[in-house]
N, C-alpha and C. Protein backbone atom coordinates (compact mmCIF):
# COMPACT_ATOMS: atom_id res chain seq x y z
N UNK A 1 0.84 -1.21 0.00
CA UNK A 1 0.00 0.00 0.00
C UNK A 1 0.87 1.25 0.00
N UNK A 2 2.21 1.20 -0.10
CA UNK A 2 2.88 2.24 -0.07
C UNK A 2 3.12 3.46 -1.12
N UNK A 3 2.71 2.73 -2.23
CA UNK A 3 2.63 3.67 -3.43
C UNK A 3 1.38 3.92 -3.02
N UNK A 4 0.42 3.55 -2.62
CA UNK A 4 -0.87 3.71 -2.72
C UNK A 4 -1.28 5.12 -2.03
N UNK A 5 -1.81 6.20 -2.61
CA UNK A 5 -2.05 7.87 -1.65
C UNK A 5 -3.51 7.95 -1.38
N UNK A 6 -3.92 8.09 -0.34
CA UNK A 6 -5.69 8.30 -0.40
C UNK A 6 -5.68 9.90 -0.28
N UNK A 7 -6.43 10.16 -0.81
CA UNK A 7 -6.80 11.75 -0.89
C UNK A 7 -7.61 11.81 -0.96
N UNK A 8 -8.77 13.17 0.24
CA UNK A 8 -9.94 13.38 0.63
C UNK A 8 -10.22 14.78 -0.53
N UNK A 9 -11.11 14.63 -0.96
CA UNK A 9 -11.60 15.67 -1.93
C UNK A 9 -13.07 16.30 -1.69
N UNK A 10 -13.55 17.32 -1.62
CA UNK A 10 -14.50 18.02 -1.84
C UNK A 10 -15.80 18.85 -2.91
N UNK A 11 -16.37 17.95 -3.28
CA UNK A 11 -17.20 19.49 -4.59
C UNK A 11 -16.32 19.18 -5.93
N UNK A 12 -16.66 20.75 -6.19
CA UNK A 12 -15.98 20.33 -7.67
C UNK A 12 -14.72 20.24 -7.82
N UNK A 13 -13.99 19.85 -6.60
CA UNK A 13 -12.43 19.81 -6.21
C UNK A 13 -12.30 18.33 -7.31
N UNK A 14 -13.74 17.33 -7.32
CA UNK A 14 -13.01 15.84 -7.94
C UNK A 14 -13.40 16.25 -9.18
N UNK A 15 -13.56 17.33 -10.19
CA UNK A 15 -13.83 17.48 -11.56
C UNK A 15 -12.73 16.65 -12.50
N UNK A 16 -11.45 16.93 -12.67
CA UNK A 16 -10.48 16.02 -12.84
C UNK A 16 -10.37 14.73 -12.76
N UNK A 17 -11.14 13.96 -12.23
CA UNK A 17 -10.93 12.44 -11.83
C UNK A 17 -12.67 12.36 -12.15
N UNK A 18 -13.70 12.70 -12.81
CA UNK A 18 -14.76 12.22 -12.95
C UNK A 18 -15.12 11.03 -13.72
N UNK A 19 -14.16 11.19 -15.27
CA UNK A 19 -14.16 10.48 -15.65
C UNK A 19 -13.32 9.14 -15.33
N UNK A 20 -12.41 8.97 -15.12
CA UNK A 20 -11.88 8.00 -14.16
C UNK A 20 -12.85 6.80 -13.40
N UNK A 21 -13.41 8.22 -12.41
CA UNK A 21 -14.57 7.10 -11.31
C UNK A 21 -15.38 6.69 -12.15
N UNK A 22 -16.21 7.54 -13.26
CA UNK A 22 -17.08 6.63 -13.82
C UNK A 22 -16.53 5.60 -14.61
N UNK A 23 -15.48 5.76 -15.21
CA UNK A 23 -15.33 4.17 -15.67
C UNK A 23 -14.61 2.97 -14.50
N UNK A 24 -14.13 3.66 -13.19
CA UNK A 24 -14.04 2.85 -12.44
C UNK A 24 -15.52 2.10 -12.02
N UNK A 25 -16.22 2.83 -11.51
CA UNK A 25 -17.79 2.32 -11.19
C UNK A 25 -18.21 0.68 -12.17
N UNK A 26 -18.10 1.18 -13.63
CA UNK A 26 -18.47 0.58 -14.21
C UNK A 26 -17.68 -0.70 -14.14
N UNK A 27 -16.06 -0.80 -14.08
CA UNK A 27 -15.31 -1.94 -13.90
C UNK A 27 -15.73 -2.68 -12.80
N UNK A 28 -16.06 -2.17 -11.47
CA UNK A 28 -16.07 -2.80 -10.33
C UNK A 28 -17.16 -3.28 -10.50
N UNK A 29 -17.95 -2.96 -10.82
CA UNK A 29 -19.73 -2.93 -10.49
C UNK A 29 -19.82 -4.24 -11.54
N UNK A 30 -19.16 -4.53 -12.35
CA UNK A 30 -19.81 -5.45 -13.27
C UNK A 30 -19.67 -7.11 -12.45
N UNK A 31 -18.90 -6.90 -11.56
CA UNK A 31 -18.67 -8.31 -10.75
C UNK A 31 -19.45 -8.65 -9.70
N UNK A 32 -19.94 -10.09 -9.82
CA UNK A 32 -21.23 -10.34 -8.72
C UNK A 32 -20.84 -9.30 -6.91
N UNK A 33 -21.66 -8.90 -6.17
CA UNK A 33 -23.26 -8.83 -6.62
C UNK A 33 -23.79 -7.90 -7.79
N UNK A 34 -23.24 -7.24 -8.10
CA UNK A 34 -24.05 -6.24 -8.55
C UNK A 34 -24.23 -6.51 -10.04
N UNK A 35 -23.03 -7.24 -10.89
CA UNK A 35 -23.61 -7.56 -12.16
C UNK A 35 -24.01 -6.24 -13.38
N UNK A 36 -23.35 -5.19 -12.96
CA UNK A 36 -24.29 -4.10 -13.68
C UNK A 36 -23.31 -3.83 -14.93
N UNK A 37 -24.11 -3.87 -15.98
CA UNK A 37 -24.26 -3.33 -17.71
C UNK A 37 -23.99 -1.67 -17.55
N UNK A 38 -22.89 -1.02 -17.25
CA UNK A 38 -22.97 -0.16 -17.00
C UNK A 38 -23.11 1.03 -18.03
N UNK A 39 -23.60 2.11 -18.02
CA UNK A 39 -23.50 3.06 -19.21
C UNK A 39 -22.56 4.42 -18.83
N UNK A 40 -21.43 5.09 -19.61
CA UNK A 40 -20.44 5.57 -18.89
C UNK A 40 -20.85 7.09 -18.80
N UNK A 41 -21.81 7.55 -20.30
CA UNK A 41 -22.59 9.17 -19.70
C UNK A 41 -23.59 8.99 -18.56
N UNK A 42 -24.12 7.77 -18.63
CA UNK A 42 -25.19 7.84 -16.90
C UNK A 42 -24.19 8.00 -15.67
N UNK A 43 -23.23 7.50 -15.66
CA UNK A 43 -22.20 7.63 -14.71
C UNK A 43 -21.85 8.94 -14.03
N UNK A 44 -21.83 9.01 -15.55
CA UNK A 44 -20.86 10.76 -15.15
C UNK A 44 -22.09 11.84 -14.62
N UNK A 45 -22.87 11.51 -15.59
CA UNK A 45 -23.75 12.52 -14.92
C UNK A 45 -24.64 11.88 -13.14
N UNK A 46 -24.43 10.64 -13.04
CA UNK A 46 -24.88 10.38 -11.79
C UNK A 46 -23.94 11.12 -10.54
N UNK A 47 -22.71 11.13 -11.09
CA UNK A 47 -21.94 11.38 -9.92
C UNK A 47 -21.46 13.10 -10.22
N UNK A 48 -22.01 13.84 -11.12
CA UNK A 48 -22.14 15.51 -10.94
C UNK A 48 -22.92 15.75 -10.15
N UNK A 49 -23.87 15.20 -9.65
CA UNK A 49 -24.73 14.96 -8.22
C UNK A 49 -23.99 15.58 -7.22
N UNK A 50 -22.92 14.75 -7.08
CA UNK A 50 -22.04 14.54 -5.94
C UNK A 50 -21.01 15.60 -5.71
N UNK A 51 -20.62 16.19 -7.19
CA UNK A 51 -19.74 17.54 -7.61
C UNK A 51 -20.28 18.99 -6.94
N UNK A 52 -21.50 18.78 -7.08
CA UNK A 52 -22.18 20.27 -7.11
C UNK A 52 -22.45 20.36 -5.91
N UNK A 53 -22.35 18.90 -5.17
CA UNK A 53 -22.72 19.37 -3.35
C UNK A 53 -21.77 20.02 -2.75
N UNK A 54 -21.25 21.07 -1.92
CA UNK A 54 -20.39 21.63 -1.04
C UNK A 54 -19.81 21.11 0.17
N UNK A 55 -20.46 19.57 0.49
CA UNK A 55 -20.60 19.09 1.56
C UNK A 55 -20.57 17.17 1.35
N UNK A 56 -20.43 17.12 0.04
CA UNK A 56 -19.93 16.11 -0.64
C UNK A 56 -18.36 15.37 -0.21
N UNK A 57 -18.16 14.63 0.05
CA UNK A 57 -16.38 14.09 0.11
C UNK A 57 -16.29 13.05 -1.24
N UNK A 58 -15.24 13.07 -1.72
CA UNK A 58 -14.36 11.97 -2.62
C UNK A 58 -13.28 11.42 -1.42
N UNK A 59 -13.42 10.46 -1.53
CA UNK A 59 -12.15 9.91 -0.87
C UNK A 59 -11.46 8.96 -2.04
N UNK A 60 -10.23 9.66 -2.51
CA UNK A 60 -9.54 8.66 -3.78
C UNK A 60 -8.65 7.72 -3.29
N UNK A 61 -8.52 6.91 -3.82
CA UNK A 61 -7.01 6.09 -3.61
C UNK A 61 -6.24 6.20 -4.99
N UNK A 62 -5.05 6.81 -5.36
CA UNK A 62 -4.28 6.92 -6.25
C UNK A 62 -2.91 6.58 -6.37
N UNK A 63 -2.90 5.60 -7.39
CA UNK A 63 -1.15 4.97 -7.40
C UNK A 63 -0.62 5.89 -8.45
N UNK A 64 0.72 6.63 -8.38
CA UNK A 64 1.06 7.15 -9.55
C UNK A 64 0.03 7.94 -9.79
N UNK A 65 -0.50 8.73 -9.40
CA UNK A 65 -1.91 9.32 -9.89
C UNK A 65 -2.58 8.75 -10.88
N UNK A 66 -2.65 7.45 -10.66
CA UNK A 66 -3.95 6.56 -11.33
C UNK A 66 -5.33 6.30 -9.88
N UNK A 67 -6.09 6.90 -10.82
CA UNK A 67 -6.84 5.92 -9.71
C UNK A 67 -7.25 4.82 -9.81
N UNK A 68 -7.12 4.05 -8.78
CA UNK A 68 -7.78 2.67 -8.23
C UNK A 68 -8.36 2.44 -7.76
N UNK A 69 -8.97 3.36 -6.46
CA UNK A 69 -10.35 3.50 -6.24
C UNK A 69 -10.91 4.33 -5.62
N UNK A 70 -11.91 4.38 -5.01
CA UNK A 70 -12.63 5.70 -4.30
C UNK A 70 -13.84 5.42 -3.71
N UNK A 71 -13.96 6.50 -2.99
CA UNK A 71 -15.65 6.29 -2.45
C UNK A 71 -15.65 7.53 -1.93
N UNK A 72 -17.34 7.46 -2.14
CA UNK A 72 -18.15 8.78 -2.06
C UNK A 72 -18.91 8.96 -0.68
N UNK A 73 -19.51 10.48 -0.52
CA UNK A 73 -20.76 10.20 0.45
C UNK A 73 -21.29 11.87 0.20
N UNK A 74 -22.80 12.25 0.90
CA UNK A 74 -22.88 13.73 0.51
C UNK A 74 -24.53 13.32 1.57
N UNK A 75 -24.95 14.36 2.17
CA UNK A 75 -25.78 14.27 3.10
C UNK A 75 -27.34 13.89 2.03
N UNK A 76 -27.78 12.73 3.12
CA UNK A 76 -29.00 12.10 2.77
C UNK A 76 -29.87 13.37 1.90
N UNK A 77 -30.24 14.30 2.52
CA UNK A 77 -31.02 15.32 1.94
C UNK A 77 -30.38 15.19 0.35
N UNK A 78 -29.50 15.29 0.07
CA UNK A 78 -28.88 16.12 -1.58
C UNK A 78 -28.52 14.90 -2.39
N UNK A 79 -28.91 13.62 -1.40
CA UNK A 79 -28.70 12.29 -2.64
C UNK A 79 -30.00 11.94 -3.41
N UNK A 80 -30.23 11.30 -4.54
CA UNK A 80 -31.14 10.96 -4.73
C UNK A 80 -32.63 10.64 -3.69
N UNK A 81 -33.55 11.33 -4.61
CA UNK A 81 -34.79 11.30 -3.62
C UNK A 81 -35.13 9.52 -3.50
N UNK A 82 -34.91 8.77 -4.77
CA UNK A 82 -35.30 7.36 -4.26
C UNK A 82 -34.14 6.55 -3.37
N UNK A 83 -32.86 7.27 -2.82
CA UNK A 83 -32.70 6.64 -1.60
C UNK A 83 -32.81 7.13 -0.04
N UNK A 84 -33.50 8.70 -0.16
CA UNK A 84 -34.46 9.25 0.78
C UNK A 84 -35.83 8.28 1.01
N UNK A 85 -36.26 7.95 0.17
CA UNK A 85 -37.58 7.30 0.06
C UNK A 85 -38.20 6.44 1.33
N UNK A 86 -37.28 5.36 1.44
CA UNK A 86 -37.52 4.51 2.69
C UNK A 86 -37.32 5.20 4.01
N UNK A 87 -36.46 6.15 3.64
CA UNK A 87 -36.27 6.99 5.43
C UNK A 87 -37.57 7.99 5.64
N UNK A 88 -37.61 8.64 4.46
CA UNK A 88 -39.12 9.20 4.94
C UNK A 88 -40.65 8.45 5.12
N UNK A 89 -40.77 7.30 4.73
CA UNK A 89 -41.54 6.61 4.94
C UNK A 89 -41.86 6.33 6.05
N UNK A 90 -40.35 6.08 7.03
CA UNK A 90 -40.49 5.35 8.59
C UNK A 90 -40.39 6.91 9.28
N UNK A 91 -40.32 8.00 9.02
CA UNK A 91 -40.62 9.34 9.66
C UNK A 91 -39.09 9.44 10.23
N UNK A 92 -38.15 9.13 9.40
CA UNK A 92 -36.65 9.44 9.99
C UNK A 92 -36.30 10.86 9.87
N UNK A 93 -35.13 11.47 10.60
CA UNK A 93 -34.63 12.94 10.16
C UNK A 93 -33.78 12.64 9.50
N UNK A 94 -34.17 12.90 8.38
CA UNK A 94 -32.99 12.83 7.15
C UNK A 94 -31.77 14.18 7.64
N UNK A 95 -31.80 14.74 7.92
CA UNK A 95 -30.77 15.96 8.33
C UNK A 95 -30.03 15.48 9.21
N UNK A 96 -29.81 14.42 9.49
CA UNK A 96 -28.91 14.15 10.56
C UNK A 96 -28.00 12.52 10.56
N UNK A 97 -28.78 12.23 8.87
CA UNK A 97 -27.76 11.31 7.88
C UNK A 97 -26.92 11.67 6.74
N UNK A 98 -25.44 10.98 7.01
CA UNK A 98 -25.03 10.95 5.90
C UNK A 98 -24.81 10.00 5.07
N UNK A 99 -25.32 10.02 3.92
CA UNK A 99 -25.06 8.88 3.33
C UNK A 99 -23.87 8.57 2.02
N UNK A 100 -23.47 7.28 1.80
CA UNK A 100 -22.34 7.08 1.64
C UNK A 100 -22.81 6.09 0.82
N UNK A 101 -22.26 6.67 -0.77
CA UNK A 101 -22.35 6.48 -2.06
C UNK A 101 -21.69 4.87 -2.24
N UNK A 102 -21.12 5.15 -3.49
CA UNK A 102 -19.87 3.93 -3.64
C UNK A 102 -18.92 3.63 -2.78
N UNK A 103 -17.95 2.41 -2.88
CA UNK A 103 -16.56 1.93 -2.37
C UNK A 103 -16.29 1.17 -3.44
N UNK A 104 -15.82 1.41 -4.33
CA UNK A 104 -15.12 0.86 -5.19
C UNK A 104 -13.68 0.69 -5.10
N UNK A 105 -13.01 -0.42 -5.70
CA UNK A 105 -11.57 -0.91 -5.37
C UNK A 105 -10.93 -1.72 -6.41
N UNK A 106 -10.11 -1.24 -6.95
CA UNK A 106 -9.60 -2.42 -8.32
C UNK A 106 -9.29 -3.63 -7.11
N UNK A 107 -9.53 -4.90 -7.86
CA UNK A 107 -9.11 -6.44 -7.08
C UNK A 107 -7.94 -6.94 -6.59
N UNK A 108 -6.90 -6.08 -7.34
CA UNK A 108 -5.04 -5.94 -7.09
C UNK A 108 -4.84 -5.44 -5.41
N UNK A 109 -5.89 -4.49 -5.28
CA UNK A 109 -5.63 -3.88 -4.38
C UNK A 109 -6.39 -3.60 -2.75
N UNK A 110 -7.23 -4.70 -3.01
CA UNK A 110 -7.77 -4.98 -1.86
C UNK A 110 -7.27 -6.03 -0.78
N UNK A 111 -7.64 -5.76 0.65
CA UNK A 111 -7.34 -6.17 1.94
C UNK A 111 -5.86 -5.37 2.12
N UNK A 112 -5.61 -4.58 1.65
CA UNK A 112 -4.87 -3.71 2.13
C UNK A 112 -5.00 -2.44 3.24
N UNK A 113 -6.16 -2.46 3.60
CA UNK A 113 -6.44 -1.47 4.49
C UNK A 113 -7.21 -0.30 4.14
N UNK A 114 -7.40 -0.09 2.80
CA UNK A 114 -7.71 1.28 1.95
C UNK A 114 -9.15 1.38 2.04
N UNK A 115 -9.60 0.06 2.38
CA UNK A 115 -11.61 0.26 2.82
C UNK A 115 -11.78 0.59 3.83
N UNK A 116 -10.98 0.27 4.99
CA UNK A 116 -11.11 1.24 5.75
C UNK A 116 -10.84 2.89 6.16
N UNK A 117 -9.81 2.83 5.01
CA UNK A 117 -9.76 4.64 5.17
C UNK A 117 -10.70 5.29 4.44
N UNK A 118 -11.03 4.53 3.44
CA UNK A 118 -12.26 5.15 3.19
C UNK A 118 -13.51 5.15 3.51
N UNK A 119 -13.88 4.27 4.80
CA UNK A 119 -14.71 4.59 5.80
C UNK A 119 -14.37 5.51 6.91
N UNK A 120 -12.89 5.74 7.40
CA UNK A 120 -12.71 6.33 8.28
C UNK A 120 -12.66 8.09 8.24
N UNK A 121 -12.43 7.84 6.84
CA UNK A 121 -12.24 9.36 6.68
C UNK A 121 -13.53 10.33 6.09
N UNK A 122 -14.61 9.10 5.46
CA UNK A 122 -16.19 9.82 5.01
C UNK A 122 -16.57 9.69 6.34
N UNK A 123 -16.92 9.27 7.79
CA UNK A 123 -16.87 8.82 9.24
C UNK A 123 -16.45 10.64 9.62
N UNK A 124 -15.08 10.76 9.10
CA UNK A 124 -14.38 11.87 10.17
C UNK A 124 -15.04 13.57 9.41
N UNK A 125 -15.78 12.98 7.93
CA UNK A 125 -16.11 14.36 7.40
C UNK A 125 -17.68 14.27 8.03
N UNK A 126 -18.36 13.32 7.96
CA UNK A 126 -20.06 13.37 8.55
C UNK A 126 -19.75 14.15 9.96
N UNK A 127 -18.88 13.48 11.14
CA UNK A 127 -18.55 14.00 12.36
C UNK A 127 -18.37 15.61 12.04
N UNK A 128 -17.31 15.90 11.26
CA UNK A 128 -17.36 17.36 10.70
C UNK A 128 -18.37 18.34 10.28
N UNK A 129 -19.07 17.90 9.84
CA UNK A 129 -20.58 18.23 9.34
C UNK A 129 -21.30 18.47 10.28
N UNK A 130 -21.11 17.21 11.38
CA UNK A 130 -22.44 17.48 12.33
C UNK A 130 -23.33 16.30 12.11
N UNK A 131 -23.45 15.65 11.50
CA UNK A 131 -24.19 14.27 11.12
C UNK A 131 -23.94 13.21 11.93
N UNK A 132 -25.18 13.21 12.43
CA UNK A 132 -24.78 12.04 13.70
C UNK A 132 -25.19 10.67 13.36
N UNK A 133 -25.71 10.12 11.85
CA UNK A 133 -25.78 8.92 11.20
C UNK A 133 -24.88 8.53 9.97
N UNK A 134 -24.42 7.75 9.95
CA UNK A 134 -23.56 7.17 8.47
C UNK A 134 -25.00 5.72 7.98
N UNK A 135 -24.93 6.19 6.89
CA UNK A 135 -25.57 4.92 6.27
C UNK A 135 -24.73 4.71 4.76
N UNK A 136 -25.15 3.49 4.33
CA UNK A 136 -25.39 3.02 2.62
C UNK A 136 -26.03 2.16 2.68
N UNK A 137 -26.28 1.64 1.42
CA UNK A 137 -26.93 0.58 0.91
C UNK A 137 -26.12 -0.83 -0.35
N UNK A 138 -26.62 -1.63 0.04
CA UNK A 138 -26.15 -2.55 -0.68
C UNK A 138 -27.14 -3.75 -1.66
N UNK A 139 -27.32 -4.12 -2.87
CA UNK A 139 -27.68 -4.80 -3.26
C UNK A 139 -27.92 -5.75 -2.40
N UNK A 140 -29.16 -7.23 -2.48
CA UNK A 140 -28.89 -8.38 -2.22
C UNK A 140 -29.54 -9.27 -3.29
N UNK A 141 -28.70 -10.10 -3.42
CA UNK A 141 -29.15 -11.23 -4.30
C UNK A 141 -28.91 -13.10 -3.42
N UNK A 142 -30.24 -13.29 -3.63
CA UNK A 142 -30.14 -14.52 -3.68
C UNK A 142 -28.91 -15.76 -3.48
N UNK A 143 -28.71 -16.48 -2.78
CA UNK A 143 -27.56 -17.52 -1.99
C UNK A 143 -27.76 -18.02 -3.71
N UNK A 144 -28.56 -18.25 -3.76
CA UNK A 144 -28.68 -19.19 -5.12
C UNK A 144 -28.89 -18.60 -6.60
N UNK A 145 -28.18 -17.77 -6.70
CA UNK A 145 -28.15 -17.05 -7.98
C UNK A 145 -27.06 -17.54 -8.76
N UNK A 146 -27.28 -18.15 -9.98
CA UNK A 146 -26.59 -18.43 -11.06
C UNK A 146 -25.37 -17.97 -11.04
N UNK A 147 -24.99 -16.63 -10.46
CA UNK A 147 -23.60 -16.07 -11.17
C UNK A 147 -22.83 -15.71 -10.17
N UNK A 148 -23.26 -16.36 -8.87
CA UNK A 148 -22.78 -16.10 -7.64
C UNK A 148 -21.47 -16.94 -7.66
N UNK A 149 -20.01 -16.47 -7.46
CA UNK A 149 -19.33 -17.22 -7.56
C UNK A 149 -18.78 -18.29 -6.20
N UNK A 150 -18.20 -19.34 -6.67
CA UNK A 150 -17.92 -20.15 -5.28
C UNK A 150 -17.26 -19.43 -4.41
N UNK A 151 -16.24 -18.84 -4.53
CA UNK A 151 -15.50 -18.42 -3.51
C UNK A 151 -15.96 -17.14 -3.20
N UNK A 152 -17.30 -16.38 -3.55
CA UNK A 152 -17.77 -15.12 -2.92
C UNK A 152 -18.03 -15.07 -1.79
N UNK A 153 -17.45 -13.83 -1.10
CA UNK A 153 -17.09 -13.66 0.18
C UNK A 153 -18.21 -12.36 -0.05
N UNK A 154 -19.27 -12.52 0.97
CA UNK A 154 -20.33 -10.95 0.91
C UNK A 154 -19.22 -10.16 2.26
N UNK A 155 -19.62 -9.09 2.27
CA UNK A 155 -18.42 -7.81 3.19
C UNK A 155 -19.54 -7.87 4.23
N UNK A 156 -20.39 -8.59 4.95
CA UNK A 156 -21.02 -8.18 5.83
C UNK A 156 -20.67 -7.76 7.51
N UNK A 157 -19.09 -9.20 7.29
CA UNK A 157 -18.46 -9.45 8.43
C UNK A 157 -17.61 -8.05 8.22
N UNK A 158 -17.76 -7.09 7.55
CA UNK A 158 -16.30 -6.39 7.36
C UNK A 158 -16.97 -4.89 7.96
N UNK A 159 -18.60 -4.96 7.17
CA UNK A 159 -19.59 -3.54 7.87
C UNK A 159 -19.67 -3.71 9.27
N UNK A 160 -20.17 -5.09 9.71
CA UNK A 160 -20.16 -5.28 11.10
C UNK A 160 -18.74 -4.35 11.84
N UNK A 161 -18.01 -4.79 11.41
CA UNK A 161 -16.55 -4.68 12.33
C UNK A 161 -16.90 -3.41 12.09
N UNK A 162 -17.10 -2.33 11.65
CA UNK A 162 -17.12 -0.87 11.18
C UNK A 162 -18.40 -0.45 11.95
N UNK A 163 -18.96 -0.96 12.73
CA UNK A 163 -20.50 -0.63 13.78
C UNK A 163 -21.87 -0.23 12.91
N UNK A 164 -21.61 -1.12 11.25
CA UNK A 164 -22.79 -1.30 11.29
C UNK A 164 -23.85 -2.33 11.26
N UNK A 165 -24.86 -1.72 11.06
CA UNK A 165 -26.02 -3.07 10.77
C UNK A 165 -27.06 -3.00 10.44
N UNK A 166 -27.51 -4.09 9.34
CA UNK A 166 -28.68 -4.17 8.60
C UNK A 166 -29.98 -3.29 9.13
N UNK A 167 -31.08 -2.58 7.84
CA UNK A 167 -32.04 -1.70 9.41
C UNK A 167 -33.35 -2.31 8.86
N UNK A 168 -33.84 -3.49 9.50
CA UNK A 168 -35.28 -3.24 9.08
C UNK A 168 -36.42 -3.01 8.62
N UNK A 169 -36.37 -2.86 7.73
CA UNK A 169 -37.95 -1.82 6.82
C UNK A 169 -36.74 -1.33 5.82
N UNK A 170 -35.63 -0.66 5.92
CA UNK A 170 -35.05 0.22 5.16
C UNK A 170 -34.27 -0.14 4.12
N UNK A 171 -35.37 -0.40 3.04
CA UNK A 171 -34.80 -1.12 1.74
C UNK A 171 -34.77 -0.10 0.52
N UNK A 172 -34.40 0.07 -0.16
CA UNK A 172 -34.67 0.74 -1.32
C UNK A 172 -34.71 -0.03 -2.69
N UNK A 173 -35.32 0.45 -3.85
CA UNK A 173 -35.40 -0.59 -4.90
C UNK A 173 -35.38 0.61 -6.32
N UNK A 174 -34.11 -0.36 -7.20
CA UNK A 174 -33.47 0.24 -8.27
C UNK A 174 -33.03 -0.87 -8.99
N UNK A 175 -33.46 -0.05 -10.52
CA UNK A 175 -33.52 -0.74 -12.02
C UNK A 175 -32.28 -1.05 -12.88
N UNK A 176 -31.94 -1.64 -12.69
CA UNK A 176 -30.90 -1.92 -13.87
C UNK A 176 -30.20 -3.30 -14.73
N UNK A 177 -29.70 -3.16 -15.67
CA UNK A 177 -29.89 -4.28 -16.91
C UNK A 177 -28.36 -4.74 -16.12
N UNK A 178 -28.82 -6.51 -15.95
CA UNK A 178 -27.74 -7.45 -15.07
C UNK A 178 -26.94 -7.98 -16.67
N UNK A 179 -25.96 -8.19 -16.58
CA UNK A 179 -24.63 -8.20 -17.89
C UNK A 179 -25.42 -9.87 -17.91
N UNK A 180 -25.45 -9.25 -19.24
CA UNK A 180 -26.28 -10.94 -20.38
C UNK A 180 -27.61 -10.73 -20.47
N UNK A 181 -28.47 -9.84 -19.93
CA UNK A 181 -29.83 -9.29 -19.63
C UNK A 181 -29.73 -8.56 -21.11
N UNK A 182 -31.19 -8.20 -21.52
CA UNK A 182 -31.66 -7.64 -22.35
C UNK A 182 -32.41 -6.44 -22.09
N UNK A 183 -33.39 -6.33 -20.71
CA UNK A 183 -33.95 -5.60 -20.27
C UNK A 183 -33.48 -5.12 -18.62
N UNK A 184 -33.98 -4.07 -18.11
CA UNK A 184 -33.46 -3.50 -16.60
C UNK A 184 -34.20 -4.95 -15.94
N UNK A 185 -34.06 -5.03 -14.55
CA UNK A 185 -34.82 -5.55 -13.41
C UNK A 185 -34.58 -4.76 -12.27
N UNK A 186 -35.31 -5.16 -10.95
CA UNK A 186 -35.93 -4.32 -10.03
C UNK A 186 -34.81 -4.91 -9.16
N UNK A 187 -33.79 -4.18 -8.26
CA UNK A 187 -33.15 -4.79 -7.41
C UNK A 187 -33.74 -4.21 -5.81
N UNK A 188 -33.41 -5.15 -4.62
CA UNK A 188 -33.58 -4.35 -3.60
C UNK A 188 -32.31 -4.09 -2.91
N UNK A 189 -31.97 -3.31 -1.94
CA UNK A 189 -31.05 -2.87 -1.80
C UNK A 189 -30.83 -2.32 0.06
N UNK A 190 -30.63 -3.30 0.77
CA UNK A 190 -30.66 -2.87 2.33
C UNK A 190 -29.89 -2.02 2.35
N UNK A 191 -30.33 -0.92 3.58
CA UNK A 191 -29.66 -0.55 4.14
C UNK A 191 -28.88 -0.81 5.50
N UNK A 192 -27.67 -0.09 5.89
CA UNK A 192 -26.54 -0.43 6.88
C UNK A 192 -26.87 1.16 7.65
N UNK A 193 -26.69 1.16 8.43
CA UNK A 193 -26.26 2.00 9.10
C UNK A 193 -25.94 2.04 10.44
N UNK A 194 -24.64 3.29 10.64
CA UNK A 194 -23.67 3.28 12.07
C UNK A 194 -24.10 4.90 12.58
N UNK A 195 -24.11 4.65 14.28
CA UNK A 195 -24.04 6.05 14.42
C UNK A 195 -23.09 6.43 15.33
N UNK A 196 -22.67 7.54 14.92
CA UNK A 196 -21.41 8.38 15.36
C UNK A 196 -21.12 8.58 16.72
N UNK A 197 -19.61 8.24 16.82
CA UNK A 197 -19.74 8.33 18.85
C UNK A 197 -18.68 9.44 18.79
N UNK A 198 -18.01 10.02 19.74
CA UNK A 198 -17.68 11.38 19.89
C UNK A 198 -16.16 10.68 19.46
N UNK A 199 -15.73 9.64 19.75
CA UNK A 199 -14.71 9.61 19.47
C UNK A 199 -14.11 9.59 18.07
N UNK A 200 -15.26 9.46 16.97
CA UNK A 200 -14.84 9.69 15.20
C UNK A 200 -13.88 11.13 15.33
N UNK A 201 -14.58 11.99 16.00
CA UNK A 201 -13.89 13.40 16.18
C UNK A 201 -12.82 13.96 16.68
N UNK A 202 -12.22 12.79 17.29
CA UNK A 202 -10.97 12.84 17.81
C UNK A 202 -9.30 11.88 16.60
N UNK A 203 -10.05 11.46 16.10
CA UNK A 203 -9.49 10.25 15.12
C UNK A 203 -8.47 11.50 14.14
């Protein structure tokens, strides 16, 4: 991990590296669970979302100033309204979540430690903010899905260790065409969430 630099970014501070993430997105994302047919202008424009917030973080990982991977987050309010959806349903305060986009990681370069800085450091900007919830969401598919590979390892044991956990009711559901598909399908998508103890702020 020594070549490896993580750098925390802000707003339209990640304009430079947009294209990058979106074709990173698309590399990572195509491997079970998620399976996704990705399209690289939906990308880009999904994650100008994330540009225009003021309150947005990039957290990059860059070798050589390549990137390899990254992850996002930008307060529940300013993310998409359909992953607000389930929190306003159960009468949550969305103002007092942040939620936390991608973690993407080329495969070279994982269990190196770099998923956790990029939890620790979207963790140390929510604390910054004032946000006293971290959430995301994750696909689930089926034990018995065709394209599930043998040796897939799901990260559940890895959110746990990071204080979170599955919530109840708080699912969200999103469309998209699985690689060999012809048409979108309906995925659901739990949510995780951790909440902030005083000590993120000291970190």
């Amino acid at each position: 991990m020594s070549s490896v630099e993580i750098r925390p970014v802000t707003g339209f501070a990640v304009e430079p590296w947009l294209d990058e993430l979106a074709a990173l997105r698309i590399e990572v994302f195509r491997d079970f669970p998620y399976l996704y047919d990705g399209d690289l202008a939906y990308e880009r424009s999904y994650l100008d979302r994330y540009a225009q917030s003021d309150r947005s973080v990039f957290v990059l990982a860059l070798e050589y100033n390549r990137l390899i991977g990254a992850a996002t987050a930008l307060p529940l309010l300013e993310a998409d309204t359909a992953f607000q959806a389930p929190f306003r349903e159960l009468g949550a305060e969305l103002s007092t979540i942040f939620y936390f986009g991608e973690s993407v990681l080329l495969p070279d370069y994982r269990g190196q430690g770099i998923g956790h800085r990029f939890f620790d450091l979207r963790e140390q900007y929510a604390a910054d903010f004032g946000f006293r919830h971290t959430v995301f969401c994750a696909v689930q598919r089926p034990d018995d899905h065709p394209a599930r590979p043998e040796n897939y390892r799901p990260l559940d044991a890895f959110w746990q260790s990071r204080g979170y956990t599955p919530q109840e009711g708080l699912v969200a559901h999103f469309d998209w065409t699985d690689l060999g598909d012809k048409e979108p399908s309906r995925k659901p998508m739990q949510f995780w969430m951790h909440t902030l103890t005083d000590d993120v702020a000291m970190r």
